[in-house]
Protein backbone atom coordinates (compact mmCIF):
# COMPACT_ATOMS: atom_id res chain seq x y z
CA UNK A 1 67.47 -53.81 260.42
CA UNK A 2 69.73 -53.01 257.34
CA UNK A 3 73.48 -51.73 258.33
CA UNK A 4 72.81 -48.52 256.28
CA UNK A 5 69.83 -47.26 258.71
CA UNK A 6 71.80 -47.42 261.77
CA UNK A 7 74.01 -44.91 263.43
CA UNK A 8 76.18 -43.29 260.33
CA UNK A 9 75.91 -46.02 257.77
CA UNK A 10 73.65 -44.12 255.36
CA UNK A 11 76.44 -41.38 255.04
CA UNK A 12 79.34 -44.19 255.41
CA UNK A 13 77.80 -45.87 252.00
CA UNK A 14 77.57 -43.23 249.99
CA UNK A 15 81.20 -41.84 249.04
CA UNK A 16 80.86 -40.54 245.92
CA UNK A 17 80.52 -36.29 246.22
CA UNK A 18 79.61 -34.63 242.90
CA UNK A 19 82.19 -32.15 241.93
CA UNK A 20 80.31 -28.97 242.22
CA UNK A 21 78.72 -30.01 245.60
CA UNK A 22 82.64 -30.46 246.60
CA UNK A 23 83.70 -27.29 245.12
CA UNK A 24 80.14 -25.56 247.03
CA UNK A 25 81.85 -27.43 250.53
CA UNK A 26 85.29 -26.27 249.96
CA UNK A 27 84.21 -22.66 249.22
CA UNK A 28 81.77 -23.12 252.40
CA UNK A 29 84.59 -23.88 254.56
CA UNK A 30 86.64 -20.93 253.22
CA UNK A 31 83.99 -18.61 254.36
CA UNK A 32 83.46 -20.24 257.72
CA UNK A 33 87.35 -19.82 258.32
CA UNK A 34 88.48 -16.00 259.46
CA UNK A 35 91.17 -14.60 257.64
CA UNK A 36 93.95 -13.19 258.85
CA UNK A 37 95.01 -9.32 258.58
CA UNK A 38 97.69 -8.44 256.12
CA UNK A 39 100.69 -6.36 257.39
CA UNK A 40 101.77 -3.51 255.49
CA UNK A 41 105.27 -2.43 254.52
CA UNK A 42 106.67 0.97 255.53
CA UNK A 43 106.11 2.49 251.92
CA UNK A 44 102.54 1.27 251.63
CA UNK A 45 101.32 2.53 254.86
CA UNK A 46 103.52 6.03 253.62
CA UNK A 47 101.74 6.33 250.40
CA UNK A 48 98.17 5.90 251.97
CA UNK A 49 99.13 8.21 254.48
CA UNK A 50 99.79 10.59 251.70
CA UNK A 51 96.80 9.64 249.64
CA UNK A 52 94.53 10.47 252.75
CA UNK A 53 96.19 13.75 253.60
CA UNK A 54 96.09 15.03 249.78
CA UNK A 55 91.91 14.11 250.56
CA UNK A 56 91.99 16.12 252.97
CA UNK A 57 93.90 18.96 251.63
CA UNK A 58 93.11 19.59 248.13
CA UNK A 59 89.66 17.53 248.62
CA UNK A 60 90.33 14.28 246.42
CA UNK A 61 87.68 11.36 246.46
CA UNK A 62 89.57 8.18 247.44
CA UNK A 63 88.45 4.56 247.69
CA UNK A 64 89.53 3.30 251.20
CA UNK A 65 89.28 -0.89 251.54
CA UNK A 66 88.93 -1.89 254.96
CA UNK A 67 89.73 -5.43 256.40
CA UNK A 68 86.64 -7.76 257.38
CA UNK A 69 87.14 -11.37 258.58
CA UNK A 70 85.06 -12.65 256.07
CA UNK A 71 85.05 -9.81 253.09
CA UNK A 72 86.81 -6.80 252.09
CA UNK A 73 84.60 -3.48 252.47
CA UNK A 74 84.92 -0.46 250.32
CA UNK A 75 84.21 3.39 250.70
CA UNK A 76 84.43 6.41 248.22
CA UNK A 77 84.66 9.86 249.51
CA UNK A 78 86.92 12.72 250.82
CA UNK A 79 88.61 12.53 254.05
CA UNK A 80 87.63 15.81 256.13
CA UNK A 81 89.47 14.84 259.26
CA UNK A 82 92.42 12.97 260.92
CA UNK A 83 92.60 12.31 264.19
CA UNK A 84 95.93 10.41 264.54
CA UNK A 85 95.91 10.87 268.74
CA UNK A 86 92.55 7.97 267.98
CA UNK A 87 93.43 6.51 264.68
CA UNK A 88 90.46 7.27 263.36
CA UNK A 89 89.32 9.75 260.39
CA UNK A 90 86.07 10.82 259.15
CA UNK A 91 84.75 10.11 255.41
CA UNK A 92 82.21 12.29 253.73
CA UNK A 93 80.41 9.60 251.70
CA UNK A 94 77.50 9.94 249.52
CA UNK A 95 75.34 9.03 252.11
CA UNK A 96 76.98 10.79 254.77
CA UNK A 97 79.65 10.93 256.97
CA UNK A 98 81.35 7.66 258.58
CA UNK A 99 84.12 7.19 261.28
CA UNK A 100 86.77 4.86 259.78
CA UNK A 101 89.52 3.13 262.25
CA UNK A 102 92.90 3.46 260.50
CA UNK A 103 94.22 0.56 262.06
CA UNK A 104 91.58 -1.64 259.41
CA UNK A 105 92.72 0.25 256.37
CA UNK A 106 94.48 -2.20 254.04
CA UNK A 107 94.63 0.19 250.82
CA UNK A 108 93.84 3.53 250.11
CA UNK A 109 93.82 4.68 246.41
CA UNK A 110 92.39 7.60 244.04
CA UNK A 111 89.04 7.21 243.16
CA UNK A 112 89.10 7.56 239.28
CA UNK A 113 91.54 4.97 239.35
């Protein structure tokens, strides 16, 4: 029986990778790998605390990014409470209201931005 059929040597003899199906494997193993949460710095975290409490307040429609492992996810609406005793605050979306963790909130900014 030929070398190639046994064990591995069908993928041993064949090196050459086309360089989209290496650019398809690299971006696979980007997506497999978690990513890590960014810190913020003092004045970022005070500017989105401001930017929330002026939604509450005087009703502005922000765009609030939360962190995922594996992509960022976006909501538009108005904040109508904090609870900073949970971290959490509630977001009046289009499609209704949603509980949002504070501790995932990696920007905050003004929605006709």
């Amino acid at each position: 029986m030929s070398k190639k059929l046994q064990q591995n040597g069908l993928f041993e003899s064949s090196r050459m990778m086309l360089p989209e199906h290496r650019e398809a494997y690299i971006l696979h193993q980007e997506q497999l790998a978690p990513r890590t949460r960014p810190s913020l710095d003092a004045q970022a975290a005070e500017e989105m605390s401001r930017l929330l409490s002026n939604s509450m307040m005087l009703g502005d429609v922000v765009t609030i990014t939360l962190f995922h492992e594996h992509d960022d996810i976006r909501f538009t609406g108005q904040v109508l409470k904090l609870d900073p005793a949970v971290r959490t605050l509630r977001l009046q979306t289009s499609n209704g209201t949603r509980d949002v963790q504070m501790n995932l909130i990696t920007n905050v900014t003004l929605a006709n931005e």
